[in-house]
C-alpha atoms as a PDB file:
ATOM      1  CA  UNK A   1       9.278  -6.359 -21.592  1.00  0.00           C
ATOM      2  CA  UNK A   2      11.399  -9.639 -20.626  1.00  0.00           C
ATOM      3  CA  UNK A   3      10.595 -11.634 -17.863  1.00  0.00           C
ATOM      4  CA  UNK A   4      12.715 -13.713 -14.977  1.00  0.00           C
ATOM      5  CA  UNK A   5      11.216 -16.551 -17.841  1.00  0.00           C
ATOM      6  CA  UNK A   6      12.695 -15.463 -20.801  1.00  0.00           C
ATOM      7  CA  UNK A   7      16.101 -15.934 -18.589  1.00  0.00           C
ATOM      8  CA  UNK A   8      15.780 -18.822 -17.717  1.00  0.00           C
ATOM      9  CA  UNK A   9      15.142 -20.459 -14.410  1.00  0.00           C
ATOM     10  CA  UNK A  10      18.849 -19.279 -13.309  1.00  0.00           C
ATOM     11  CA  UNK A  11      18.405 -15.767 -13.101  1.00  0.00           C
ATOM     12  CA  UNK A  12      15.264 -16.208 -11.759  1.00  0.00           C
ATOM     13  CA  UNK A  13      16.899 -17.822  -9.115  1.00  0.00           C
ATOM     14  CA  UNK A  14      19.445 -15.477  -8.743  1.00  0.00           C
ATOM     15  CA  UNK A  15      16.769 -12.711  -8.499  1.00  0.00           C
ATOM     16  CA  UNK A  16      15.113 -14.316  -5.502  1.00  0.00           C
ATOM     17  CA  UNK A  17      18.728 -14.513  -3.928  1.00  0.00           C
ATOM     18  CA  UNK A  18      19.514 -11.234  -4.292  1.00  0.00           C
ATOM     19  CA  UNK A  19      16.066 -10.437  -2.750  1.00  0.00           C
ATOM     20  CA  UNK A  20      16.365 -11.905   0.018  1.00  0.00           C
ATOM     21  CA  UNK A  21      19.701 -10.469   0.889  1.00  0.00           C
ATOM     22  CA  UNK A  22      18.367  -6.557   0.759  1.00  0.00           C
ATOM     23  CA  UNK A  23      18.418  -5.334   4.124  1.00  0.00           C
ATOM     24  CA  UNK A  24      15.940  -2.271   3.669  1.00  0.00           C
ATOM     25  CA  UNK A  25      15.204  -0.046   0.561  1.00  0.00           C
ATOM     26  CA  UNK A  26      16.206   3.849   0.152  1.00  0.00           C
ATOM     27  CA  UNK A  27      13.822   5.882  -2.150  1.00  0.00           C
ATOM     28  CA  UNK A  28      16.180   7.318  -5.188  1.00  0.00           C
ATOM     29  CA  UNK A  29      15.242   9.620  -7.629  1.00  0.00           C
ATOM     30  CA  UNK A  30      14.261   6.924  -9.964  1.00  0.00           C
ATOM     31  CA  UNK A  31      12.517   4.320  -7.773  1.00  0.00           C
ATOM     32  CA  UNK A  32      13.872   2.101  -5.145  1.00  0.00           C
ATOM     33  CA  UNK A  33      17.074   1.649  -3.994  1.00  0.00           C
ATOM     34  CA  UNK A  34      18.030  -2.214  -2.215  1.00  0.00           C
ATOM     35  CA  UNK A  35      20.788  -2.273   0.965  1.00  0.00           C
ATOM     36  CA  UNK A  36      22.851  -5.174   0.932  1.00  0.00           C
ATOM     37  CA  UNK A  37      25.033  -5.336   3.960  1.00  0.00           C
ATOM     38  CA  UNK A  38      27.995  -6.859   2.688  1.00  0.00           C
ATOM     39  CA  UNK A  39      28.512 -10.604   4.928  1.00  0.00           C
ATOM     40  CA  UNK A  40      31.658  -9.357   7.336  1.00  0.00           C
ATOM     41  CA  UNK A  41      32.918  -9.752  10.812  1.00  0.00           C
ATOM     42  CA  UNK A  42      34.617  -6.273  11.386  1.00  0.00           C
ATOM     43  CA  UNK A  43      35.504  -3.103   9.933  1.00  0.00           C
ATOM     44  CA  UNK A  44      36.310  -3.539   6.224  1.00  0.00           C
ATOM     45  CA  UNK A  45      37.570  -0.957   3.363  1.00  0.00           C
ATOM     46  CA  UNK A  46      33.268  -2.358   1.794  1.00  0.00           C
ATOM     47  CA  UNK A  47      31.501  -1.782   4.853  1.00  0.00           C
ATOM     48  CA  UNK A  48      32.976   1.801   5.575  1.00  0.00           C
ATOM     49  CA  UNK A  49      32.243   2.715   1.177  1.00  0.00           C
ATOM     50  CA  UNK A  50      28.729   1.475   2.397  1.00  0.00           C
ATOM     51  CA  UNK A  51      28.337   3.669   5.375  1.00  0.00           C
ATOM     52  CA  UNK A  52      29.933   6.867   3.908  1.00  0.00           C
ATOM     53  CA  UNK A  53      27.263   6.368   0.448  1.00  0.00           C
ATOM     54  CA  UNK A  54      24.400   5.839   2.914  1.00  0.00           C
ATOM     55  CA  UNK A  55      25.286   9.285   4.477  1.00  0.00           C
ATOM     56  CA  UNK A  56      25.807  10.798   1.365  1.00  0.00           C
ATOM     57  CA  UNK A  57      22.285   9.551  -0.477  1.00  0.00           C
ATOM     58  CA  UNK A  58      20.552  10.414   3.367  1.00  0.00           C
ATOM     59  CA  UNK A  59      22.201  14.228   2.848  1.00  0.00           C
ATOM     60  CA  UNK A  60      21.573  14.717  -0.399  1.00  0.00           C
ATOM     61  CA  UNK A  61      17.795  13.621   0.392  1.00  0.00           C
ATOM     62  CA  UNK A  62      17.836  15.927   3.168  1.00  0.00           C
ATOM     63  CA  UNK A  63      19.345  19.254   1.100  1.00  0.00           C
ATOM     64  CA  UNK A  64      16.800  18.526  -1.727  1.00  0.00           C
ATOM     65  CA  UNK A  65      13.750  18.143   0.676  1.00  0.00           C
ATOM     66  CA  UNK A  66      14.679  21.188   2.508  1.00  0.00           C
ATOM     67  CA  UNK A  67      14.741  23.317  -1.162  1.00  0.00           C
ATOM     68  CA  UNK A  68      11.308  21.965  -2.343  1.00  0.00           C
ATOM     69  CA  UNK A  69       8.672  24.111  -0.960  1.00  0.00           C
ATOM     70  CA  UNK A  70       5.692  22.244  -0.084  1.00  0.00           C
END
C-alpha cells in the first residue's frame, strides 16, 4: 500500500489541507464520509447541491436503519 511518502511531500501536504477543512464525517456504506462546507457568503447553486445530498445520504440512512431488524 502507498504512502503520503511515496507522493511526495506535496500531497502529503495537500492531505493535511484537506483535513483540516472537513467539517464533520457521515458514516457511508463503505467507511467515512468528510463534509467540506464549501468557503461562501450566501446562498449559492454549491451550498444548496450540499444541503439537498446531506438530506438525501441522512434519508437513505434513515429508510435502511428502519428495514434492518435488530
Amino acid at each position: 500500500m502507498l504512502s503520503p511518502k511515496d507522493y511526495g511531500d506535496s500531497h502529503a501536504h495537500k492531505k493535511v489541507e484537506i483535513e483540516n477543512k472537513v467539517t464533520t464525517y457521515i458514516q457511508g456504506k463503505n467507511g467515512l464520509i468528510g463534509i467540506i462546507i464549501p468557503p461562501c457568503e450566501g446562498p449559492t447553486n454549491a451550498l444548496e447541491d450540499l444541503h439537498r445530498t446531506i438530506a438525501e445520504i441522512a434519508i437513505k440512512q434513515a429508510i435502511k436503519k428502519e428495514a434492518t431488524p435488530e
